[in-house]
Protein backbone atom coordinates (compact mmCIF):
# COMPACT_ATOMS: atom_id res chain seq x y z
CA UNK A 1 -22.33 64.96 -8.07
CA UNK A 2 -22.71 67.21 -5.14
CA UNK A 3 -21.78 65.66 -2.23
CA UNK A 4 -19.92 62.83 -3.00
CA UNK A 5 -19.28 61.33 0.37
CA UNK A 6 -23.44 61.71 1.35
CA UNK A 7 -25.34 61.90 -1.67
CA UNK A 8 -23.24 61.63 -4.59
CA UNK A 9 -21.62 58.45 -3.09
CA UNK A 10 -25.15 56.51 -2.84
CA UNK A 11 -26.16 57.63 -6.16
CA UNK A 12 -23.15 55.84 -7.64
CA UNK A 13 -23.34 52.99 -5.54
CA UNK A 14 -27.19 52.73 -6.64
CA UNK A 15 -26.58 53.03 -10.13
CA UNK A 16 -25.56 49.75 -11.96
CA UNK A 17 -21.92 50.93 -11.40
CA UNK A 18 -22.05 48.92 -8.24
CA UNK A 19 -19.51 48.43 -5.71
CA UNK A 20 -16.67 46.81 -8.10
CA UNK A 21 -14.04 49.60 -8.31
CA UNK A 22 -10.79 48.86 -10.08
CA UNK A 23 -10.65 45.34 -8.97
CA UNK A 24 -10.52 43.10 -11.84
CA UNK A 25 -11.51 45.54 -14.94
CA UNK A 26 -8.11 46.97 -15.60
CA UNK A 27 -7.75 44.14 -18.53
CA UNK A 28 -11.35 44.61 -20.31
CA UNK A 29 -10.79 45.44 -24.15
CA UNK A 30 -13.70 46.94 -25.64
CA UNK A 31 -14.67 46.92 -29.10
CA UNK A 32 -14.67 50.21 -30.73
CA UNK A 33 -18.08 52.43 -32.20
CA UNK A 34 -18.59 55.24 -33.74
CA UNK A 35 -20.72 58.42 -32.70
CA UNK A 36 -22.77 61.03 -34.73
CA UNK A 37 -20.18 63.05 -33.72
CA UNK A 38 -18.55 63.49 -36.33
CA UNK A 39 -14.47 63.93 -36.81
CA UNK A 40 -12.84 67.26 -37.17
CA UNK A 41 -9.16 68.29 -37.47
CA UNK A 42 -7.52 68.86 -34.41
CA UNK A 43 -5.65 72.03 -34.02
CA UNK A 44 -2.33 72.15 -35.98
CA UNK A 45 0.88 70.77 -34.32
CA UNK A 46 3.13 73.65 -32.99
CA UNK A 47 6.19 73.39 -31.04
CA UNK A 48 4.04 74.69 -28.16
CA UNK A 49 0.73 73.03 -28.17
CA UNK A 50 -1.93 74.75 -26.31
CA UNK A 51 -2.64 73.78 -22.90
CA UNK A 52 -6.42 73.17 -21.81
CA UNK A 53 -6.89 72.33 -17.95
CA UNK A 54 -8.70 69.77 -17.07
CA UNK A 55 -10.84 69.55 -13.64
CA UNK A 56 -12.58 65.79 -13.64
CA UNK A 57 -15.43 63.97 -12.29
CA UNK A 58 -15.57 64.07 -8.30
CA UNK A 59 -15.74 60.42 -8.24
CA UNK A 60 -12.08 60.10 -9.04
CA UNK A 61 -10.44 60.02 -6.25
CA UNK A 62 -13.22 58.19 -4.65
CA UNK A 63 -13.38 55.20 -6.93
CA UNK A 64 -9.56 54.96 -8.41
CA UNK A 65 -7.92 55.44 -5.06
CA UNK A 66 -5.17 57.16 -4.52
CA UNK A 67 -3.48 56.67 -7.94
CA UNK A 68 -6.90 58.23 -9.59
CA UNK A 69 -4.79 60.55 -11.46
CA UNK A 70 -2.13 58.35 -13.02
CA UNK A 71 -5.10 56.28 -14.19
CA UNK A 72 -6.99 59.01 -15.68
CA UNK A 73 -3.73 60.76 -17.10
CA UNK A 74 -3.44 57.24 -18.95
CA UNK A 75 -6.86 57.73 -20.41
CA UNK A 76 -6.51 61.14 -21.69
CA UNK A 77 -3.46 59.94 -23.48
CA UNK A 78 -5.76 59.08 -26.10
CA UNK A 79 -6.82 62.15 -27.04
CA UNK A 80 -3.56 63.82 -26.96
CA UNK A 81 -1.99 61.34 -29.32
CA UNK A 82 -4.77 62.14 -31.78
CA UNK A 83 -4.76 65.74 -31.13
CA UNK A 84 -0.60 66.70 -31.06
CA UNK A 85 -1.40 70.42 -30.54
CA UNK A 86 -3.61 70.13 -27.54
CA UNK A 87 -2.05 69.14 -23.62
CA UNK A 88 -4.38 68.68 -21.06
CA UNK A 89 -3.26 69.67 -17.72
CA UNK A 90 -5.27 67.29 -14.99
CA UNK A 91 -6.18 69.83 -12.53
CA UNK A 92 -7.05 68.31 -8.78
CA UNK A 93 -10.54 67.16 -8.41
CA UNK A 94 -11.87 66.35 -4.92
CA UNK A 95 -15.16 65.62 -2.84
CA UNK A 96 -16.96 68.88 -1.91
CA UNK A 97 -20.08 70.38 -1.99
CA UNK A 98 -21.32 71.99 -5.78
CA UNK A 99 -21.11 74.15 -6.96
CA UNK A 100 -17.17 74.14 -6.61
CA UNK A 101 -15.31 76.23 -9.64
CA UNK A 102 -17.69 79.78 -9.58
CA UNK A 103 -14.76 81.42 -7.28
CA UNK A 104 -11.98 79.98 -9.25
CA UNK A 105 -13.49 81.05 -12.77
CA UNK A 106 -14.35 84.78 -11.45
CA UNK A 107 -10.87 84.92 -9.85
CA UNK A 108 -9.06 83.73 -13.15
CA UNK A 109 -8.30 80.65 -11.73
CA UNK A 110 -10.76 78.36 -13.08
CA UNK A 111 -10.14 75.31 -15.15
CA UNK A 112 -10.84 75.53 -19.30
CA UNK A 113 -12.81 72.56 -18.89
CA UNK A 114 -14.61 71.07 -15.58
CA UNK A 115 -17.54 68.26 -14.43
CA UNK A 116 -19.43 69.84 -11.44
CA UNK A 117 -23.00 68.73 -10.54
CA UNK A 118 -25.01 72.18 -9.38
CA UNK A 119 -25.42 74.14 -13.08
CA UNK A 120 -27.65 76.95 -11.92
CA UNK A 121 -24.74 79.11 -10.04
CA UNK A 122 -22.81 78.28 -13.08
CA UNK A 123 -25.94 79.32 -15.14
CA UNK A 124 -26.92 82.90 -13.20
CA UNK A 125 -23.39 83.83 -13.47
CA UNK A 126 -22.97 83.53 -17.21
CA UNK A 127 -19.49 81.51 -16.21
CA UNK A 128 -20.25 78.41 -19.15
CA UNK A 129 -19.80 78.90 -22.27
CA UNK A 130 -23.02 78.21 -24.83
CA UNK A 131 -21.94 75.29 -26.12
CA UNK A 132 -24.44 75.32 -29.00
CA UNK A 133 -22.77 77.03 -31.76
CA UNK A 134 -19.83 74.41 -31.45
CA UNK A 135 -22.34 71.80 -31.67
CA UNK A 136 -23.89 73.12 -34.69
CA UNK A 137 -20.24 73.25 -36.38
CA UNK A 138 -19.28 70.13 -36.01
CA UNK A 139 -23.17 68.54 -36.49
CA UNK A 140 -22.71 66.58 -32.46
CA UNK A 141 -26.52 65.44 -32.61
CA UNK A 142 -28.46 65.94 -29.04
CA UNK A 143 -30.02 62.92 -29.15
CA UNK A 144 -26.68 60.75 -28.90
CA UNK A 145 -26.92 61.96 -24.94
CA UNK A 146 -30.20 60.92 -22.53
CA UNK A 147 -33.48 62.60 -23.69
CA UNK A 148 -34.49 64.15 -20.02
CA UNK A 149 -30.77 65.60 -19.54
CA UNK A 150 -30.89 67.43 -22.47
CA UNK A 151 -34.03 68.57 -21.64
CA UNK A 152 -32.54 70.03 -18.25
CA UNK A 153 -29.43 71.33 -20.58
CA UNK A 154 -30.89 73.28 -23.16
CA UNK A 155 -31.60 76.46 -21.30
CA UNK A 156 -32.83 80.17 -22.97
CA UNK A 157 -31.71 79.15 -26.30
CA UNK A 158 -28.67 77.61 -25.66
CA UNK A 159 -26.95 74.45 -24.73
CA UNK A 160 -24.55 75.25 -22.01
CA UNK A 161 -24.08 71.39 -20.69
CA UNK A 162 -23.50 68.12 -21.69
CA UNK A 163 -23.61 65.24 -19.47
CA UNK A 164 -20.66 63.51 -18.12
CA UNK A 165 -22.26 59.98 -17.32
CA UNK A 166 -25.71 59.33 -16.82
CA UNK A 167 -27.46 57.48 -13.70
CA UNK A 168 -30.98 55.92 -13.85
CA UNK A 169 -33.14 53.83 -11.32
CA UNK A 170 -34.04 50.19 -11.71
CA UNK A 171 -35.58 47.95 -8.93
CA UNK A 172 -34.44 45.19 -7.06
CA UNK A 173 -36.65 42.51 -6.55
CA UNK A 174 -35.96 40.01 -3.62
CA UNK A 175 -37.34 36.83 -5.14
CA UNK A 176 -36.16 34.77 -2.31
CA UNK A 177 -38.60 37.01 0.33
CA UNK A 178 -40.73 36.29 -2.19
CA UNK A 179 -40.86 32.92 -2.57
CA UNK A 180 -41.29 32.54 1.48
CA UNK A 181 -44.67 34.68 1.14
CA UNK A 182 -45.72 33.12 -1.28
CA UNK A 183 -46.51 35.88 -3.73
CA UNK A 184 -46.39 35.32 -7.52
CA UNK A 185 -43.50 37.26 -9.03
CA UNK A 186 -44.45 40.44 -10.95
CA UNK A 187 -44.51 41.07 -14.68
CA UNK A 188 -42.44 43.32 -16.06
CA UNK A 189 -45.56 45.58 -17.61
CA UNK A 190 -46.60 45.82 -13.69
CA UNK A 191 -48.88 49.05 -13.05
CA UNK A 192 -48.16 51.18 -10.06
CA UNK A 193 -51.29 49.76 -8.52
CA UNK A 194 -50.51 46.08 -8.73
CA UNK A 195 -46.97 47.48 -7.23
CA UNK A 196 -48.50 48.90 -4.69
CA UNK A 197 -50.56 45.73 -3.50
CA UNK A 198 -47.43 43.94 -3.74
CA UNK A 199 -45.60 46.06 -1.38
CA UNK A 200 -48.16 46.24 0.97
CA UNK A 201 -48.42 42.21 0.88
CA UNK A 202 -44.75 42.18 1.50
CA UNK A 203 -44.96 44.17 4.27
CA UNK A 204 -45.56 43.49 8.25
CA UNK A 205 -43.37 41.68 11.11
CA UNK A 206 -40.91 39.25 11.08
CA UNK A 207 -39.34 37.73 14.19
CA UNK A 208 -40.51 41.54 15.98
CA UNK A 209 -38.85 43.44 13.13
CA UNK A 210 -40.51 45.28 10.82
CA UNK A 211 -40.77 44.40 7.53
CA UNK A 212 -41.37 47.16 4.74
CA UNK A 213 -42.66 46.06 1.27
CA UNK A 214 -41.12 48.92 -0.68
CA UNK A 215 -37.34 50.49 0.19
CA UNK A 216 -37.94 53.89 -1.99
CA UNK A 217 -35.55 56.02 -3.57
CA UNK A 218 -37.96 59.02 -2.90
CA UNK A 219 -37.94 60.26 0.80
CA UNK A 220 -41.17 61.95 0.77
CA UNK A 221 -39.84 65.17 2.61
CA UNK A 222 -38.03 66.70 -0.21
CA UNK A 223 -37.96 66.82 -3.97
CA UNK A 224 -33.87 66.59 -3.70
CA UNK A 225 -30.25 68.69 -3.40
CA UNK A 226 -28.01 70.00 -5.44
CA UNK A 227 -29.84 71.49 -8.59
CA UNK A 228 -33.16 70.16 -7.07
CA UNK A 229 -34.60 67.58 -9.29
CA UNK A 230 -33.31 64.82 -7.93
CA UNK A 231 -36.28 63.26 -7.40
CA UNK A 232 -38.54 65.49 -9.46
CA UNK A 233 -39.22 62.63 -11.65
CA UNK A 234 -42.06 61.15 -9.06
CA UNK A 235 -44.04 64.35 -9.79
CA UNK A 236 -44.32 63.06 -13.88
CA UNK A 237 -45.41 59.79 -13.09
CA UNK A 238 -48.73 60.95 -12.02
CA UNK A 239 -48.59 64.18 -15.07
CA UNK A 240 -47.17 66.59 -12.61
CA UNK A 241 -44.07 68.28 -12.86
CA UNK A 242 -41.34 70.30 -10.74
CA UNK A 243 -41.84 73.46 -13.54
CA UNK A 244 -43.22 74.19 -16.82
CA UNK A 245 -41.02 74.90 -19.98
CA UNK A 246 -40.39 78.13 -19.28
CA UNK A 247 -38.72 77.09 -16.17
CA UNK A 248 -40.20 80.50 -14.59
CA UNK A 249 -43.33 79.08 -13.18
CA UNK A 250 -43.71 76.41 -10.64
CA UNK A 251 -46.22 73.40 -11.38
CA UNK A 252 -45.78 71.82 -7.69
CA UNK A 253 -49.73 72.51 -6.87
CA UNK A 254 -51.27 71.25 -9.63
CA UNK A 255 -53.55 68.12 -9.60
CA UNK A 256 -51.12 65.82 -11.02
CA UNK A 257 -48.13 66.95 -8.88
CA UNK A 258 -50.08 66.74 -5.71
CA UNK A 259 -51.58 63.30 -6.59
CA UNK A 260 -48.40 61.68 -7.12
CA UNK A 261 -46.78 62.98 -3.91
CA UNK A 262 -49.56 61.77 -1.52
CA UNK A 263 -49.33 58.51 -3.21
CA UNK A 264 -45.69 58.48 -2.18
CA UNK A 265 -46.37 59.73 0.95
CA UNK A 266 -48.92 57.43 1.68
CA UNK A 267 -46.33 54.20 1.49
CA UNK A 268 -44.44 56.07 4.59
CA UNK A 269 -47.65 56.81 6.00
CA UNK A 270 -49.01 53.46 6.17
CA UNK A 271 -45.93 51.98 7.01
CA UNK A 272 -45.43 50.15 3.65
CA UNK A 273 -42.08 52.23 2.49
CA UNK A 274 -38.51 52.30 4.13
CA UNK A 275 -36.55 55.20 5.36
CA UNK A 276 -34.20 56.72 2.37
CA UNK A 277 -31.52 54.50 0.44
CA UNK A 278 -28.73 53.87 2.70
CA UNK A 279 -25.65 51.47 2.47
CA UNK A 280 -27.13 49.04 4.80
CA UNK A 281 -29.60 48.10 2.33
CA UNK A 282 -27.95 44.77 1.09
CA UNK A 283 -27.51 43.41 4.42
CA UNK A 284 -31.59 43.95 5.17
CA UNK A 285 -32.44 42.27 1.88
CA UNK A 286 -29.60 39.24 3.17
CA UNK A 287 -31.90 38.60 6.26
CA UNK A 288 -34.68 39.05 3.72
CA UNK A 289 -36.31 40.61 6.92
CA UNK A 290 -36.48 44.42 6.33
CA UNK A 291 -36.60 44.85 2.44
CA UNK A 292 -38.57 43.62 -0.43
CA UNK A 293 -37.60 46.34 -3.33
CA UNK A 294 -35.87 49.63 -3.57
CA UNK A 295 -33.15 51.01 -5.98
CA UNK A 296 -29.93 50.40 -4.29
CA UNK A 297 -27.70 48.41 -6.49
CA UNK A 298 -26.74 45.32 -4.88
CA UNK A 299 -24.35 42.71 -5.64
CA UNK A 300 -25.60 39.83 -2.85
CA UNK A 301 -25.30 36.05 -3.98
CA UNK A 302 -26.66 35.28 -0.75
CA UNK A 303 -30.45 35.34 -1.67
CA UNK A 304 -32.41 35.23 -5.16
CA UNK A 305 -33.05 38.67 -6.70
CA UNK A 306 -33.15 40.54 -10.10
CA UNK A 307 -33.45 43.58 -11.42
CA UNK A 308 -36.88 44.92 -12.56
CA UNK A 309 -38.10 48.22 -14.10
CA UNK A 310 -40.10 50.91 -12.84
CA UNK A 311 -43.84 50.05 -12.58
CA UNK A 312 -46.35 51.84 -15.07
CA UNK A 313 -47.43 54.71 -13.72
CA UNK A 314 -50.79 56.56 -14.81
CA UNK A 315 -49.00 58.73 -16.95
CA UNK A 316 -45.71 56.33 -18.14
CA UNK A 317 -43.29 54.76 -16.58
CA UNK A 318 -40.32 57.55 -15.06
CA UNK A 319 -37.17 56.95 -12.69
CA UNK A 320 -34.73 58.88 -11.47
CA UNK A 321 -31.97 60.58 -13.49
CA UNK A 322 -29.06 62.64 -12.47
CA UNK A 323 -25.24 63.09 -13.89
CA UNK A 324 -22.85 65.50 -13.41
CA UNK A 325 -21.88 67.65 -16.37
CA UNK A 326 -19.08 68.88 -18.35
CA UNK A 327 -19.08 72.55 -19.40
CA UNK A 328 -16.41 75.03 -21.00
CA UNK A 329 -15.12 78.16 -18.28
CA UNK A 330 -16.62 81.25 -20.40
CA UNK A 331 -13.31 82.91 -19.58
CA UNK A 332 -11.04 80.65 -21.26
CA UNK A 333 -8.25 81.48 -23.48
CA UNK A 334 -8.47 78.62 -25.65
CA UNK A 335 -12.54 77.85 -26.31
CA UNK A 336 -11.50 75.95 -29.45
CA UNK A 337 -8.84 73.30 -28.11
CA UNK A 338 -11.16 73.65 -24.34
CA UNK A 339 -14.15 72.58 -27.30
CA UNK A 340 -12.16 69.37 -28.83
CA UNK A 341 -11.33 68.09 -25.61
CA UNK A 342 -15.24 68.27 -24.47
CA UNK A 343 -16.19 67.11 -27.30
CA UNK A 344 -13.81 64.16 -26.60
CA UNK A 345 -15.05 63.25 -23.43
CA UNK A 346 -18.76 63.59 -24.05
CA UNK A 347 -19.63 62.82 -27.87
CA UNK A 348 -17.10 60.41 -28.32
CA UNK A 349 -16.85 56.63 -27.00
CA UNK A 350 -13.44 56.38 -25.92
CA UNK A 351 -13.29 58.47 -22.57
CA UNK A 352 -16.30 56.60 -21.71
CA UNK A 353 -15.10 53.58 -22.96
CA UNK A 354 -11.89 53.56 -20.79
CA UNK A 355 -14.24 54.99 -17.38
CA UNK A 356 -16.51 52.26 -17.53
CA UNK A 357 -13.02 49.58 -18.26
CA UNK A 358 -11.39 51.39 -14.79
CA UNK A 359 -14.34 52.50 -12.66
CA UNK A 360 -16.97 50.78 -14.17
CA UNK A 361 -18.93 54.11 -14.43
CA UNK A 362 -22.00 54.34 -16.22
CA UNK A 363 -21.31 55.94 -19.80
CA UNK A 364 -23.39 59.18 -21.14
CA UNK A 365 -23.74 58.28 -24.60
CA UNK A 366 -27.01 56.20 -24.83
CA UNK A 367 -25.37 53.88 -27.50
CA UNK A 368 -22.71 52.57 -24.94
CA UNK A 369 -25.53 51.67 -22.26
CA UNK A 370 -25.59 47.62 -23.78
CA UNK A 371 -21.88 47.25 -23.62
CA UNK A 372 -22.19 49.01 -20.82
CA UNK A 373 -24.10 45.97 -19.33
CA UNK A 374 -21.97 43.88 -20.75
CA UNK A 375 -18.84 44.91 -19.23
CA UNK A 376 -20.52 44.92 -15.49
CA UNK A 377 -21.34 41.19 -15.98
CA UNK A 378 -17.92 40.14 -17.26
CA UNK A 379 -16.36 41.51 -14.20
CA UNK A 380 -19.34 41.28 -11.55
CA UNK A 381 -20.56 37.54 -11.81
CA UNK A 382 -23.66 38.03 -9.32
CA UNK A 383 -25.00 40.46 -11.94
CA UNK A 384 -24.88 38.03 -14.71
CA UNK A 385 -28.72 37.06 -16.09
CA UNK A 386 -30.02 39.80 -13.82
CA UNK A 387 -31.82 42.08 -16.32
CA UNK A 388 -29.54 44.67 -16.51
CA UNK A 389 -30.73 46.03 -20.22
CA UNK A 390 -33.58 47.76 -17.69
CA UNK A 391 -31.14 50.30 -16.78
CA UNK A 392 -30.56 50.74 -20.73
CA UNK A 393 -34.18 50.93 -20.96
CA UNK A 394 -34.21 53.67 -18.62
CA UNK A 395 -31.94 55.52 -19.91
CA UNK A 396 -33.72 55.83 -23.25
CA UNK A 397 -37.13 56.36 -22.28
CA UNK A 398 -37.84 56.98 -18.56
CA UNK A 399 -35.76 59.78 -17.39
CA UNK A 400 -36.92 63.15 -16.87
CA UNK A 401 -34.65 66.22 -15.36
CA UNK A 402 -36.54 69.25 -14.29
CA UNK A 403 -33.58 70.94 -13.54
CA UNK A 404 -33.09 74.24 -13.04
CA UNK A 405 -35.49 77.33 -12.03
CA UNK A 406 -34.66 80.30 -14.52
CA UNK A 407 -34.04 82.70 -11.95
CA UNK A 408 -34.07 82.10 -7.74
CA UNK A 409 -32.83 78.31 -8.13
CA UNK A 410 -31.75 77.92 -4.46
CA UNK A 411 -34.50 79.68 -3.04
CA UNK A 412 -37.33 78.12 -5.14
CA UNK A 413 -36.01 74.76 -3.90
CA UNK A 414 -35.75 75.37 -0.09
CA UNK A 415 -38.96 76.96 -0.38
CA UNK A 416 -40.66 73.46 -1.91
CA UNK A 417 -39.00 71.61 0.55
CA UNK A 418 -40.20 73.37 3.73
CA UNK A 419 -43.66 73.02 2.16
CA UNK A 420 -42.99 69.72 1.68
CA UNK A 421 -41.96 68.70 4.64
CA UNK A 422 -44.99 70.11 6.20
CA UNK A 423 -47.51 68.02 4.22
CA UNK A 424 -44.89 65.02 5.02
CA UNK A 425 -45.37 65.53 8.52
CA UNK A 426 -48.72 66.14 8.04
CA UNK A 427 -48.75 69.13 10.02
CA UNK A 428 -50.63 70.26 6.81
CA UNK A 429 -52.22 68.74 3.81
CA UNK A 430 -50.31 67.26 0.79
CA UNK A 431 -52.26 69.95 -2.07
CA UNK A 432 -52.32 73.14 0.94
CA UNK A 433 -48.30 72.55 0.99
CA UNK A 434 -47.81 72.72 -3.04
CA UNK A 435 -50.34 75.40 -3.37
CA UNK A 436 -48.88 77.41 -1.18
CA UNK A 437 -44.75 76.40 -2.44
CA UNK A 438 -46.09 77.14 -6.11
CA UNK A 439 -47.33 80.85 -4.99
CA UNK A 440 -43.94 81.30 -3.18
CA UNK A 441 -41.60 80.33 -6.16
CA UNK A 442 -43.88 82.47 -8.47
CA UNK A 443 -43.39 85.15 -6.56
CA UNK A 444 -39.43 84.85 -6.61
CA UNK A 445 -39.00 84.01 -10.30
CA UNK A 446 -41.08 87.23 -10.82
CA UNK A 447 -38.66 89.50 -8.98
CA UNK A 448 -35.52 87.59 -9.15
CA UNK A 449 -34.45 89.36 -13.17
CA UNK A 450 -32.38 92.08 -11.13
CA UNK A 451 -30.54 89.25 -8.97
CA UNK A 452 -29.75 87.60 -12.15
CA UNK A 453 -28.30 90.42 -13.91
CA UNK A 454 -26.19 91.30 -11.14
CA UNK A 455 -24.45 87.88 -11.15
CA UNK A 456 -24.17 88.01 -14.38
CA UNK A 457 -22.63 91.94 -14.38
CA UNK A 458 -20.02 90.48 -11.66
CA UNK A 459 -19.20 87.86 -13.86
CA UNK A 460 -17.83 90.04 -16.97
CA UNK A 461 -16.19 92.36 -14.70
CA UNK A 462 -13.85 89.27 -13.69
CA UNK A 463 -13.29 87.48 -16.53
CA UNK A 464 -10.66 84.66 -16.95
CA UNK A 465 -6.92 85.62 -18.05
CA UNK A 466 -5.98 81.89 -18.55
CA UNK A 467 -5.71 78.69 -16.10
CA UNK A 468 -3.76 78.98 -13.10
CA UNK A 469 -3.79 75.86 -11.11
CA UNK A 470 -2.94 73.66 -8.64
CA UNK A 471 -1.44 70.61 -11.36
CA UNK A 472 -2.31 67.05 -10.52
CA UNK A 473 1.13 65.11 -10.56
CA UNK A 474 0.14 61.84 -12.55
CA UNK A 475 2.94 59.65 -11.58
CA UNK A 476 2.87 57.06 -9.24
């Protein structure tokens, strides 16, 4: 997740994982499904089962407190008791920028399996395993997982990802501000233009404190962190997009790119849109004073709100989408057992089952996303009758994950960015900026191949003998 304490932290709290932690679900029993999956033996039983280290999600030790790992240890009980010749050794996990693991892996240190959020240093380095051929084996069908992340992790041929959770955007709709303007609610089909008159009717001054119509998730300045499309998905709404399919050349100054960031822009601009999420949101939508809609989860039962999807944009309806992954060290010792345990955690319910029961985290398996909802209002009563299923929806249809640049990742993103926040300043003009970031991120996926094969050269001249790790005690 990046960042967990900045970024990664307000993602989660945005997502419909709320702010209900461990509080309250430790007793949900959920009702068991199957997967496309598919079954397959586990390893035979031998009087030393192989041991596959384990590095988890970030959001551990964030959301479970400080007995995260006796609580996830618990959880991965499961799969040792129906796999007798695999351990998993819970390796420590802890808030940090991405990518974390690349030093680990090319010192022989890395874990055998690991969640991280950044995938092109992984990527350039050749340190993942392609996941693809195990997937073929045991017939795991792609489209059990969200349609835009496996767009993002099918790279060159290969499938080196898998997502460990997936969060999506819905809107929250303060129907109480509404109610004191006196402006009809909105229908759920809503076009970005009738959104857009509604945010700007919403907006002004109340009691001398400004009142914006529109709290967006987008900031304007920058198209995101981490791997870079975090907010990417603004650029399809209007038929643009961060790259093409190659993922070689940049799309940024095309007409539909450039049209959908100057209609962003413009909500800033004219004073219509908020600053960037924060975690004062909820108390601004209280007062009903400072926010009419934006994408911060909130559980208030203070004023009347609901959740609402995504207006229609010109060219379909698209929110954000982002997850951290899971991925297999391409210097393990044991790629089959490291395989069954991934396979475990992404492609089959219970992992996510028992995550959303203790942290109420959003599942990555798209057929989990109703129960899902159904677990959040057993334990979160203010979210009960509030639409959730548009998150579901979301996840389904709307996301879209531009990802990853083939070659100069890093660079092709900063380079955006300062473009970007040029034309956001409007120092220069919105299709100037993207014009002139396209030409620059050309030009470095053109000459970047050398770079690239350097990493990856580095990489197989420090291959992984075998975990060696810090262990995570589990006990209390």
């Amino acid at each position: 997740m990046g960042d967990i304490t900045r970024r990664g932290l307000l993602r989660h709290l945005r997502s419909a994982v709320g702010g209900a932690v461990l509080a309250g679900v430790g007793s949900a029993v959920l009702a068991g499904c199957s997967t496309s999956a598919g079954s397959r033996p586990a390893p035979a039983s031998a009087a030393q089962p192989v041991v596959v280290t384990f590095f988890p999600w970030q959001g551990w030790p964030n959301f479970g407190g400080p007995n995260w790992a006796k609580f996830a240890a618990t959880g991965l009980q499961q799969f040792e008791s129906g796999n007798p010749g695999i351990r998993v050794r819970l390796g420590e996990t802890k808030p940090g920028p991405a990518p974390k693991y690349t030093a680990a892996i090319l010192a022989g240190d890395g874990p055998d399996v690991f969640s991280d959020w950044a995938m092109a240093p992984y990527l350039e380095a050749g340190l993942v395993l392609n996941l693809a051929p195990y997937l073929q084996q045991d017939n795991v069908n792609l489209d059990i997982w969200s349609p835009g992340q496996m767009r993002a992790m099918r790279i060159g041929g290969g499938v080196w990802f898998v997502p460990d959770y997936v969060h999506v955007d819905a809107m929250v709709i303060n129907l109480s501000l509404l109610d004191t303007l006196g402006i009809p609610y909105p229908q759920p089909d809503w076009t970005h233009s009738q959104a857009q008159r509604l945010f700007e009717a919403a907006s002004g001054v109340s009691g001398g404190q400004r009142r914006f119509g529109v709290h967006l998730d987008f900031p304007g300045s920058n198209l995101g962190t981490g791997d870079g499309d975090a907010d990417s998905y603004v650029l399809h709404r209007f038929g643009g997009a961060l790259m093409d399919a190659s993922r070689e050349k940049c799309l940024v100054g095309q007409s539909g790119a450039v049209e959908a960031l100057r209609w962003h822009m413009q909500l800033y601009w004219d004073g219509v849109a908020g600053g960037a999420y924060n975690l004062e949101t909820t108390p601004f939508m209280e007062t009903g004073s400072n926010l009419l809609l934006q994408n911060l989860t909130t559980w208030s039962n203070k004023f009347k709100w609901t959740y609402f999807p995504v207006p229609v944009f010109p060219a379909g309806q698209f929110s954000f989408e982002a997850t951290d992954f899971l991925a297999i060290n391409a210097g393990t010792k044991h790629p089959e057992p490291a395989w069954t345990l991934l396979r475990w955690l992404a492609a089959e319910p219970e992992w996510s089952r028992y995550c959303m029961k203790i942290l109420l985290r959003t599942p990555s398996l798209t057929s989990l996303w109703t129960e899902y909802a159904q677990v959040v209002e057993s334990v979160a009563p203010p979210a009960k009758g509030k639409n959730i299923h548009w998150f579901t929806e979301a996840v389904a249809h709307w996301g879209i994950a531009d990802r990853m640049f083939k070659y100069a990742h890093a660079q092709a993103i900063n380079a955006i960015n300062s473009e970007l926040a040029l034309a956001f300043s409007r120092k220069q003009g919105v299709s100037e900026s993207m014009r002139a970031a396209a030409a620059q991120v050309n030009a470095l996926e053109s000459t970047s191949t050398t770079f690239q094969g350097a990493q990856r050269a580095a990489a197989r001249a420090f291959r992984s003998t075998g975990p060696a790790v810090a262990v995570v005690q589990p006990g209390l």
